[in-house]
Protein backbone atom coordinates (compact mmCIF):
# COMPACT_ATOMS: atom_id res chain seq x y z
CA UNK A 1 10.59 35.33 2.68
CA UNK A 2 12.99 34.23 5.12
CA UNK A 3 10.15 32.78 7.94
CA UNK A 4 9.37 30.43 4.52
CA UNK A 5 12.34 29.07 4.55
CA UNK A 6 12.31 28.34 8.35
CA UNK A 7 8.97 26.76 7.93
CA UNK A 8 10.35 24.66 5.19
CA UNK A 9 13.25 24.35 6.76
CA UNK A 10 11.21 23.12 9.79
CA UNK A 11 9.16 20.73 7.80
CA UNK A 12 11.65 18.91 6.04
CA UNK A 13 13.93 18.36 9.30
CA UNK A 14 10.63 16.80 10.51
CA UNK A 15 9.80 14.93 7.24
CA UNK A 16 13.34 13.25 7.17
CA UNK A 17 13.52 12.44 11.69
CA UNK A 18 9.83 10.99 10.84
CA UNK A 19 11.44 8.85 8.17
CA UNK A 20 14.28 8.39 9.91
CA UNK A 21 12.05 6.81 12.93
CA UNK A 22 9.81 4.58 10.78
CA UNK A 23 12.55 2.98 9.10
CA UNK A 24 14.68 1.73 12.62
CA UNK A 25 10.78 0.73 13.45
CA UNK A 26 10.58 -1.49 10.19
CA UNK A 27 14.42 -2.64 11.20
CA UNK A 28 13.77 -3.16 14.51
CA UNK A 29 10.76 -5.26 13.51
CA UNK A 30 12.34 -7.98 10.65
CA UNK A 31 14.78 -8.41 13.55
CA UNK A 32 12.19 -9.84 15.67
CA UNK A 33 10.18 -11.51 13.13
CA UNK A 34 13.59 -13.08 11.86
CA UNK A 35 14.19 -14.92 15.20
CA UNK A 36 10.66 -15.87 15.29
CA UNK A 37 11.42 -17.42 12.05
CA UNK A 38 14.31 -19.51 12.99
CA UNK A 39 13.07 -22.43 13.89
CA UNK A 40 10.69 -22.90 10.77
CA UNK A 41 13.98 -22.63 8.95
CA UNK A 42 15.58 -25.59 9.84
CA UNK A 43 15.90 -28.76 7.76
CA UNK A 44 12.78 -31.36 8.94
CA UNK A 45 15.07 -34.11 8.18
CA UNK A 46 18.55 -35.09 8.19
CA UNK A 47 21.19 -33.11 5.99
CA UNK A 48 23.17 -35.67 4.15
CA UNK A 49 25.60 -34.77 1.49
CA UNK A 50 25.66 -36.72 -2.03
CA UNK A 51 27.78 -35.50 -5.18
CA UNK A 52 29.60 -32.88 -3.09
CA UNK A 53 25.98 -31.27 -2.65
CA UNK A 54 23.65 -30.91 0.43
CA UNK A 55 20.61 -32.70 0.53
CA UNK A 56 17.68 -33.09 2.87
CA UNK A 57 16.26 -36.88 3.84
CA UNK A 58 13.18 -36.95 5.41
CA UNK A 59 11.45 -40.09 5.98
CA UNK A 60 8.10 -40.65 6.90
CA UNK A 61 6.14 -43.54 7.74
CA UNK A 62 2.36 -43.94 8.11
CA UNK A 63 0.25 -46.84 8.55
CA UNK A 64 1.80 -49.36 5.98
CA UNK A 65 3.22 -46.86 3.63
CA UNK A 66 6.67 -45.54 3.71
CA UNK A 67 7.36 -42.16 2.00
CA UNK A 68 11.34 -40.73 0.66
CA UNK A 69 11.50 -37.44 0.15
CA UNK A 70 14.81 -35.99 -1.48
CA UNK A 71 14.92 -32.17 -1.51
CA UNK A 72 18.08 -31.14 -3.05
CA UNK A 73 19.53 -28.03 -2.14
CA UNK A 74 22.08 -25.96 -4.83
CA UNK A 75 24.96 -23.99 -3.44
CA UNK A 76 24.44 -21.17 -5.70
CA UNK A 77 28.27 -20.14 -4.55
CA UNK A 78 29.73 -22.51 -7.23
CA UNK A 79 29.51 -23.69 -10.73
CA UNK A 80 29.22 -27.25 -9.49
């Protein structure tokens, strides 16, 4: 009876430092991945604020045609 509980006893500890392990893996990952990321997260034009609020203005031009694009972003903070 008592060398099952030390077997279980063993499993489990190795169960939980297994876990234990694959989650600072995952962690240490997103980390990485996040950093990777940073760049892609920045604005593509220039911030401007209108109304108290944060918006993007990006301007593009090709050929003869001239594209404004407004992307609005909400601070989600306030009520405003």
């Amino acid at each position: 009876m008592e060398k099952e509980k030390k077997k279980d006893n063993k499993v489990s500890r190795v169960i939980r430092i297994l876990l234990v392990v694959f989650l600072l893996v995952v962690f240490i990952y997103h980390r990485i991945m996040l950093k990777k990321e940073a760049p892609l997260r920045e604005p593509l034009g220039q911030m401007v604020e209108v109304d108290n609020q944060k918006n993007e203005y990006l301007h593009r031009r090709r050929g003869r045609t001239h594209t404004n694009i407004y992307v609005r972003f909400r601070d989600w903070l306030t009520d405003t």
